[in-house]
Protein backbone atom coordinates (compact mmCIF):
# COMPACT_ATOMS: atom_id res chain seq x y z
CA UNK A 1 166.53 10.71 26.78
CA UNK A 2 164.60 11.27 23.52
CA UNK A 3 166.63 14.88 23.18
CA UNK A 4 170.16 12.93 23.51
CA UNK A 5 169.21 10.12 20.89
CA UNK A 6 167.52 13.07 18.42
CA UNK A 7 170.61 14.55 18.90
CA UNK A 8 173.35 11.93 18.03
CA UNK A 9 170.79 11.34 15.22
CA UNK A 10 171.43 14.65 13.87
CA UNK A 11 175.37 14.76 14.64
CA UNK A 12 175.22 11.68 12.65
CA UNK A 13 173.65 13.06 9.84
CA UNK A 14 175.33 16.06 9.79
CA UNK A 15 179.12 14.13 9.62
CA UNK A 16 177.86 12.15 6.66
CA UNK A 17 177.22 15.07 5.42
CA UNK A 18 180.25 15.95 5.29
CA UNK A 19 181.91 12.91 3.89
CA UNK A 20 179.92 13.34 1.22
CA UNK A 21 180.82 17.19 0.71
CA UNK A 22 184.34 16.27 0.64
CA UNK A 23 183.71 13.60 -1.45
CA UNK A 24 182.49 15.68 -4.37
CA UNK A 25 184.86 18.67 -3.76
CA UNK A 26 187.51 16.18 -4.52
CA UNK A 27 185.65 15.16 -7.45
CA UNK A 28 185.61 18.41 -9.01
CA UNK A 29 189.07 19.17 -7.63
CA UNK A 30 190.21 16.05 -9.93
CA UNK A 31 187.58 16.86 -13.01
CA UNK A 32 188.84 20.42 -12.79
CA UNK A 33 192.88 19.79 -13.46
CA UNK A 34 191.66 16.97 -16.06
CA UNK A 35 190.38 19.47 -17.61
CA UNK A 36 193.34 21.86 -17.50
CA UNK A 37 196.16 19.41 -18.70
CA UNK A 38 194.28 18.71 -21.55
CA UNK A 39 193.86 22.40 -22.58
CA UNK A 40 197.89 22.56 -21.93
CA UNK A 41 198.06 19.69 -24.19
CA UNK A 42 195.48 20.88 -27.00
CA UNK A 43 197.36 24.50 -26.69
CA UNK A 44 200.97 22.77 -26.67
CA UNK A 45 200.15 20.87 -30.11
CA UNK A 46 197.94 23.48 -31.89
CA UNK A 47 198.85 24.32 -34.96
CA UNK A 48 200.55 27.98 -35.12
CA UNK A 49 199.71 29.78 -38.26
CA UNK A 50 200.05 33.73 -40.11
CA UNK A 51 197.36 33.80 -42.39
CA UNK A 52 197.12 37.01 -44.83
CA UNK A 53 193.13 37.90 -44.86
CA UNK A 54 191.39 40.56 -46.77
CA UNK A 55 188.27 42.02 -45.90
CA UNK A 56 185.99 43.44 -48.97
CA UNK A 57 184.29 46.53 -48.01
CA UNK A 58 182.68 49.72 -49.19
CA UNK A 59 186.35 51.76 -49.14
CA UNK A 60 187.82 48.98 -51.11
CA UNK A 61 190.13 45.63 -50.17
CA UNK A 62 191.76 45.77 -46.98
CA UNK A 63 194.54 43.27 -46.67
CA UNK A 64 196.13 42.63 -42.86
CA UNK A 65 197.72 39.49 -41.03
CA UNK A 66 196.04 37.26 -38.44
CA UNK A 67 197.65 34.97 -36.13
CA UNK A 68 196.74 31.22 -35.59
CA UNK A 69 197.32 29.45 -32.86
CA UNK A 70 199.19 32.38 -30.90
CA UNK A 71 198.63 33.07 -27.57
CA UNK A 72 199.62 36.35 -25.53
CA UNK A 73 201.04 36.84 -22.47
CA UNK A 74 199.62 39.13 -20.28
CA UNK A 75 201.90 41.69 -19.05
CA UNK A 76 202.61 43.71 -15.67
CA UNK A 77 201.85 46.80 -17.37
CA UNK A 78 198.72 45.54 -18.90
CA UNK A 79 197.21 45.16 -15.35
CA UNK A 80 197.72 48.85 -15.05
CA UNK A 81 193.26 50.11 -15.00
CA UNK A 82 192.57 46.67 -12.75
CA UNK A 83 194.41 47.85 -9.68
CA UNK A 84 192.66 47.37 -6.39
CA UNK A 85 193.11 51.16 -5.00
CA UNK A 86 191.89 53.06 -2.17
CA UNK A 87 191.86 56.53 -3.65
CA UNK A 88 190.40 57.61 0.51
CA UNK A 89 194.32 56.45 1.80
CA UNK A 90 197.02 59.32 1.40
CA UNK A 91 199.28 56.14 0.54
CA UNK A 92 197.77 55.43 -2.55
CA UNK A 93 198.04 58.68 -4.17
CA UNK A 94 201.38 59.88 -5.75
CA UNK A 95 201.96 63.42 -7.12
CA UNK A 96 197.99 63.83 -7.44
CA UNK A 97 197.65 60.14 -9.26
CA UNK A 98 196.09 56.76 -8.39
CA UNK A 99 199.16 54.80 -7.19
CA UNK A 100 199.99 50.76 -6.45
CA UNK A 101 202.58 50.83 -3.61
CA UNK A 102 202.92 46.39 -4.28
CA UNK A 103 203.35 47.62 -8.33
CA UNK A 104 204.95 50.94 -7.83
CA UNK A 105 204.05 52.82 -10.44
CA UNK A 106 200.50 55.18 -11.03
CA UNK A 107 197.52 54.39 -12.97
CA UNK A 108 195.74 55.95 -15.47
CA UNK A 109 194.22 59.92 -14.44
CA UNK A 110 190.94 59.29 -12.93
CA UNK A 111 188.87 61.64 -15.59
CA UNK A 112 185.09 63.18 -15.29
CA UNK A 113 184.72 63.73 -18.99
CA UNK A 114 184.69 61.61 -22.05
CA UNK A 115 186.48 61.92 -25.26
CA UNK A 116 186.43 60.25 -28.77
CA UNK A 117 190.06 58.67 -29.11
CA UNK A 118 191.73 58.15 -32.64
CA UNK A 119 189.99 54.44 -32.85
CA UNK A 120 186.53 55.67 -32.10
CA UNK A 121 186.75 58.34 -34.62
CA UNK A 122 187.93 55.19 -37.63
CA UNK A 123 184.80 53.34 -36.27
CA UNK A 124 182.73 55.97 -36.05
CA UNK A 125 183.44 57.00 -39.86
CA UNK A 126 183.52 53.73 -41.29
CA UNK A 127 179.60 52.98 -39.78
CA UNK A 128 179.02 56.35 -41.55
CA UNK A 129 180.91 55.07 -44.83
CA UNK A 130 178.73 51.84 -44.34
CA UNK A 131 175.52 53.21 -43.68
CA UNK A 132 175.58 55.42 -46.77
CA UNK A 133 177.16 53.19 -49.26
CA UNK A 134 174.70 50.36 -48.59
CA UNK A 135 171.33 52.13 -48.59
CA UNK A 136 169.45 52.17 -51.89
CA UNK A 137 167.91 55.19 -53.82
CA UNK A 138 164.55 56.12 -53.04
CA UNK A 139 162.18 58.98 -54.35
CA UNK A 140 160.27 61.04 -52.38
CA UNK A 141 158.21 64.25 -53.79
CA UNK A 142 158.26 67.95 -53.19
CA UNK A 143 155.77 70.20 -54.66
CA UNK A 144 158.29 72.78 -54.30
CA UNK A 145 161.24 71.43 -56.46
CA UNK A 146 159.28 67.94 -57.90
CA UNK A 147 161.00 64.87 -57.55
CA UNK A 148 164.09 64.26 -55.53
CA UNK A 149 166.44 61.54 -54.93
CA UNK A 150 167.53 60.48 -51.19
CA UNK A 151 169.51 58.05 -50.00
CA UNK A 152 171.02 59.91 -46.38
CA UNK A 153 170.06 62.73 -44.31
CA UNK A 154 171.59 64.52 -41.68
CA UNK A 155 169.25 66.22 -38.61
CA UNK A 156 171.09 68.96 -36.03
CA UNK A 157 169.02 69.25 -33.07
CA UNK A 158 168.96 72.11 -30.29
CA UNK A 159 167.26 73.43 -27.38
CA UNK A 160 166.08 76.52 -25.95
CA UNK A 161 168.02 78.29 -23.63
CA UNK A 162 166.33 77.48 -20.38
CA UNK A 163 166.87 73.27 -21.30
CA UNK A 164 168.50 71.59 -18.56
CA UNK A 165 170.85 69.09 -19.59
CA UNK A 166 169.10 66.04 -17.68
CA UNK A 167 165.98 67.47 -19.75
CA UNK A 168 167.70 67.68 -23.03
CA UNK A 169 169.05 64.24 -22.64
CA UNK A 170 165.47 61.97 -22.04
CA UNK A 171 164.04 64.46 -25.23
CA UNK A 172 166.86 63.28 -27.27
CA UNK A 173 166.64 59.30 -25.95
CA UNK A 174 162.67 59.80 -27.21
CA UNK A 175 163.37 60.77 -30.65
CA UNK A 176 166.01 57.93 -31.42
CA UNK A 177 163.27 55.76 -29.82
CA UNK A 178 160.54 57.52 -32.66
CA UNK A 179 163.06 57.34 -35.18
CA UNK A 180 163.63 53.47 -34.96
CA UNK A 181 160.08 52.22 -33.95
CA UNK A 182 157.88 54.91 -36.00
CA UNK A 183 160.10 56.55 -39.10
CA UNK A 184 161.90 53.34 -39.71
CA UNK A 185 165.44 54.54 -39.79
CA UNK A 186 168.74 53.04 -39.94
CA UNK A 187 170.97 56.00 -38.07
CA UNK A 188 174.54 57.36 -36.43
CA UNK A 189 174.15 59.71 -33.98
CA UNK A 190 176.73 62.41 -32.11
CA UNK A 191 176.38 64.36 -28.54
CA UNK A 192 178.40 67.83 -28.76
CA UNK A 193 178.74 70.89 -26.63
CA UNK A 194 178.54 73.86 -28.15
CA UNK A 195 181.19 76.73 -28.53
CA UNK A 196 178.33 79.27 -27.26
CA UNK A 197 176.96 78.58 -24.11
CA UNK A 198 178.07 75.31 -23.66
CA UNK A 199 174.92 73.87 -24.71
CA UNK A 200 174.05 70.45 -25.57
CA UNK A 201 172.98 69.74 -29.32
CA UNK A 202 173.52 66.27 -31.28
CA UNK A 203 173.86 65.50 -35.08
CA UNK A 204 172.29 62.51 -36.75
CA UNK A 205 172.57 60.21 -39.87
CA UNK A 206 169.52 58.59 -40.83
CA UNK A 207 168.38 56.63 -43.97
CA UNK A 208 165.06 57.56 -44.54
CA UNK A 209 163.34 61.02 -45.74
CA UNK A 210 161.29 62.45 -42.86
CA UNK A 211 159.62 66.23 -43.26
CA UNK A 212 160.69 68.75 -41.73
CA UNK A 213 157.54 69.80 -39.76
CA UNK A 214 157.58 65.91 -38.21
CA UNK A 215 160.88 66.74 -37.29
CA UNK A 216 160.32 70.22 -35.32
CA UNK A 217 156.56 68.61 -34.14
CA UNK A 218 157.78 65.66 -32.72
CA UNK A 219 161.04 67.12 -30.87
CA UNK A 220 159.22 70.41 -29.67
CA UNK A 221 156.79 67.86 -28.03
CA UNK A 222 159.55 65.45 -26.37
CA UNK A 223 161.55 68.18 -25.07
CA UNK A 224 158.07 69.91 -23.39
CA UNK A 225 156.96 66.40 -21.59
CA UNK A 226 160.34 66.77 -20.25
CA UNK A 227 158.88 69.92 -18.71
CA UNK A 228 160.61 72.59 -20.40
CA UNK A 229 158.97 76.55 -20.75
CA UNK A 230 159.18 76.98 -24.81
CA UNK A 231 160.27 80.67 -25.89
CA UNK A 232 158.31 83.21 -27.54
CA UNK A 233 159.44 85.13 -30.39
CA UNK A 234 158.08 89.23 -30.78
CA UNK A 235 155.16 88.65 -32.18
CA UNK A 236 154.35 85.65 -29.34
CA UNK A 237 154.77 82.89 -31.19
CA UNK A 238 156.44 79.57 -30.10
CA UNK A 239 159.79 79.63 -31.97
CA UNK A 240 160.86 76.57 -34.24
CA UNK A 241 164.39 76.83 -35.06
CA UNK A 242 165.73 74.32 -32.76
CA UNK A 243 166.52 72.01 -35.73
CA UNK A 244 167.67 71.67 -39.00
CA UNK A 245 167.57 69.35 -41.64
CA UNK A 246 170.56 68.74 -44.89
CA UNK A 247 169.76 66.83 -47.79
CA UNK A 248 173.04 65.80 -49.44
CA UNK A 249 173.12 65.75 -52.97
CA UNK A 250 176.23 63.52 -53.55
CA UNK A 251 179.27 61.83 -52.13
CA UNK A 252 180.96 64.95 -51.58
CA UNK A 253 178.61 66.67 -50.06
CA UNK A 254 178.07 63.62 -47.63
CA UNK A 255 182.11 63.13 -46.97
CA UNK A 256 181.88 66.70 -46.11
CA UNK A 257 179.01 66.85 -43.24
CA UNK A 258 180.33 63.35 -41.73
CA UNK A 259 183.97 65.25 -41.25
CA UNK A 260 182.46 68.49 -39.62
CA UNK A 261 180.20 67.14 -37.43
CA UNK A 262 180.10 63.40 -36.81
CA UNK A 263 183.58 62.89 -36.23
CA UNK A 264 184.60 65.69 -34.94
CA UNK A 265 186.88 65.45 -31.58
CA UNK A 266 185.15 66.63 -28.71
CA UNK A 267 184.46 66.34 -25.15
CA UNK A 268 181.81 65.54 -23.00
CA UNK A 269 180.91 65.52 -19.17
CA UNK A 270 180.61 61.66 -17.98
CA UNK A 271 177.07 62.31 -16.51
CA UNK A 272 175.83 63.01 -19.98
CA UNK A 273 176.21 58.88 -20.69
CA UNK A 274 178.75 58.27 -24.75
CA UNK A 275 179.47 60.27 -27.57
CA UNK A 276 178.44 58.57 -30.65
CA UNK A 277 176.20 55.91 -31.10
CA UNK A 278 174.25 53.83 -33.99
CA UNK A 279 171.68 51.61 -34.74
CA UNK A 280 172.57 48.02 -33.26
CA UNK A 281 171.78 46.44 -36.94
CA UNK A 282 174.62 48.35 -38.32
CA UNK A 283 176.68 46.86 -36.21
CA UNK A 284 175.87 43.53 -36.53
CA UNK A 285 176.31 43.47 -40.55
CA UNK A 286 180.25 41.77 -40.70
CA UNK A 287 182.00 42.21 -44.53
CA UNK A 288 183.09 39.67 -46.26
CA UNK A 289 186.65 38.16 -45.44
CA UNK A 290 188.76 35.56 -47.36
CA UNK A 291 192.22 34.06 -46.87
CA UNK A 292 195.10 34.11 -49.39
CA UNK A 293 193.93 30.41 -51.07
CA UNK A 294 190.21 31.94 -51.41
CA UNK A 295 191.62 34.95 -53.80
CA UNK A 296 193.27 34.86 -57.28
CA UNK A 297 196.23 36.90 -57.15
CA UNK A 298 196.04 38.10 -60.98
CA UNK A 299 193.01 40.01 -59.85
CA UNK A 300 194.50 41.49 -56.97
CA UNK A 301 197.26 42.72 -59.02
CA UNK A 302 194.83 44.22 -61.32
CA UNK A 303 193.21 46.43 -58.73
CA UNK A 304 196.61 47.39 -57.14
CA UNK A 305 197.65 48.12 -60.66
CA UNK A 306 194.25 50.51 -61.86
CA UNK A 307 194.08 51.98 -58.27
CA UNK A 308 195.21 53.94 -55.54
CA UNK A 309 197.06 51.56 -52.62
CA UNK A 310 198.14 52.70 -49.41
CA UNK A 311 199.93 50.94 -46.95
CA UNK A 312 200.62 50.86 -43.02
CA UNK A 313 202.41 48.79 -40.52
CA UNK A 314 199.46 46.49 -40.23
CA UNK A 315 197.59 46.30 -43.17
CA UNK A 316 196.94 47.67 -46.76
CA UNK A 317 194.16 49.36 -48.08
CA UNK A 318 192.91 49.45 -52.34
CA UNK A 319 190.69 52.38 -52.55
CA UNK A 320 188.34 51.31 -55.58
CA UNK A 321 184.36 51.07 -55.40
CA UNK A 322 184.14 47.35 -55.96
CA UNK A 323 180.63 47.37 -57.57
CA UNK A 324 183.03 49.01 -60.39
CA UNK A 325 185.91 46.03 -61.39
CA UNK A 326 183.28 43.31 -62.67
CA UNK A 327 186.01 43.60 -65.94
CA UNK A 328 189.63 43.22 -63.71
CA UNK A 329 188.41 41.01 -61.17
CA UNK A 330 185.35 39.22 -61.47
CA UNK A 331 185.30 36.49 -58.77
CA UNK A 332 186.07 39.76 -56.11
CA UNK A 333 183.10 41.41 -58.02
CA UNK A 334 180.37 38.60 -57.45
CA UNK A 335 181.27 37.91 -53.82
CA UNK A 336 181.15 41.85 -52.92
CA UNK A 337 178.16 41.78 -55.16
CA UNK A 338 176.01 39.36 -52.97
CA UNK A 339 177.51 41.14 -49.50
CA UNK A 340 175.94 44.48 -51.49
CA UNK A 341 172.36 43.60 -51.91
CA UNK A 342 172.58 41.78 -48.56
CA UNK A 343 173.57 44.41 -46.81
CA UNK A 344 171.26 46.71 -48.93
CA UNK A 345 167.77 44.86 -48.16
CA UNK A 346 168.40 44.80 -44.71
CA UNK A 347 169.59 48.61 -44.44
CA UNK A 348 166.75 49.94 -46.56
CA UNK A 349 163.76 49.97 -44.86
CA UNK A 350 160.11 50.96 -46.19
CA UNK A 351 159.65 54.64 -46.40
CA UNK A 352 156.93 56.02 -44.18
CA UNK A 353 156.49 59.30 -45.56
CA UNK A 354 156.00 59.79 -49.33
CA UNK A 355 155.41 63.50 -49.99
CA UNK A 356 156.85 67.24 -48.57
């Protein structure tokens, strides 16, 4: 008798339960398509605007359009890399390619390599651009040649021939770690294969003089706690040309190595993880941008007048350095002037080592 009243006691329970389940499902139903019809109506009366923006940065004034209060539509053929596909079913392939019998049409090539498309290449060059335009001047000295000016340095770094590429990878994750936490650099970095062998090597960009026997110590150590046997030259000695180290001596010079190395096109296996890469800092520092009421057009017309314009579908570049039109356009000059040492103090870091 006690078991039968326990449990109509619990069936009890258990149906209020419920009501009250249902109760706040329909709640939320009705909170949730509140909520809805008034983003229809805020979306339905926003304001719909093309606003002409220009963006000062170290290349020069980039004018392009932006679009307020425009929405777009996703298309069919947008939904083309989120199809739900079952490459194990003969059905879903089609002439060796992924393929949506509801959409009819194949998807992308399934690929196991990676490669730097036109877009990464821009952004890869303009961090480059950014990273040596905004870093200061500093002096370090060489009892060789005396004083010397640096402002960007490139490092190439290789391995011996029995390096695994699993090996050469953790060696290479170690010395960006020791170049951000010990040397206190600011840097771009690039994976490649090489033509001979098909061995891994990778290129950096870093703002900060470090010597070269730090360089060739501290790799030569990563890459043996990764386990690897070093070579011996004739004599048996260890060998230490598995890096190198360029000291630009202007803008040329710097143009030059970014074009034949950084951004070079190349590919690489997907196991071996991206391509390029940078210092998270870099990324976060956003240019300046103002809208067509923010700028005086007399000065704008100056600068397309004393320099070199070009112009594209979407936007419109004026090459000029502007540190350099404090005379044609003032107002532009004290704005970039203020995103300059900005950018500059937080770029330029202490240097840790003095002397060669």
């Amino acid at each position: 008798m006690y078991q039968e009243r326990f449990s109509k006691l619990n069936r009890k329970r258990y149906s209020i339960s419920l009501i009250k389940q249902k109760k706040i499902d329909a709640k939320a139903l009705a909170q949730k398509k509140e909520f809805e019809s008034q983003l229809n109506e805020l979306s339905e009366n926003r304001i719909k605007a093309v606003l002409q923006n220009y963006k000062l940065t170290d290349s020069g004034v980039i004018s392009y359009k932006s679009y307020e209060g425009y929405s777009r539509n996703v298309k069919k053929s947008s939904l083309i890399n989120l199809l739900n596909y079952n490459p194990e079913i003969e059905n879903y392939w089609k002439d060796g390619k992924p393929f949506d019998p509801a959409l009819g049409y194949g998807v992308k090539d399934l690929k196991d390599y990676r490669t730097l498309s036109p877009k990464q290449v821009r952004d890869c060059r303009k961090l480059c651009n950014k990273l040596s335009y905004y870093t200061a001047n500093r002096k370090f000295k060489s009892k060789k040649t005396g004083t010397y000016n640096f402002r960007i340095g490139f490092i190439s770094l290789t391995t011996p021939l029995n390096t695994t590429d699993q090996q050469s990878l953790k060696a290479f994750e170690g010395f960006l770690d020791y170049l951000r936490r010990t040397a206190n650099c600011i840097y771009v970095w690039k994976k490649e294969l090489g033509e001979e062998g098909n061995r891994l090597h990778y290129h950096i960009m870093v703002n900060n003089f470090i010597p070269y026997y730090i360089v060739s110590w501290k790799w030569k150590r990563l890459l043996l706690e990764q386990g690897v046997k070093w070579p011996k030259n004739k004599k048996g000695e260890d060998t230490t040309s598995h890096y190198r180290i360029e000291l630009p001596r202007n803008k040329k010079q710097t143009s030059s190595y970014i074009s034949k190395y950084i951004v070079k096109g190349c590919e690489l296996p997907k196991g071996h993880g991206y391509i390029i890469g940078c210092s998270e800092i870099l990324k976060e520092l956003k240019e300046t941008v103002l809208i067509e009421s923010e700028i005086e057009n007399t000065e704008l017309w100056n600068l397309i007048k004393s320099n070199k314009t070009i112009y594209t579908d979407y936007v419109g570049i004026i090459c000029c350095d502007l540190l350099k039109v404090k005379k044609i356009a003032p107002m532009l000059y004290n704005i970039f002037l203020k995103q300059y040492y900005s950018f500059r103090d937080t770029l330029t870091l202490p240097q840790r080592f003095q002397t060669v």
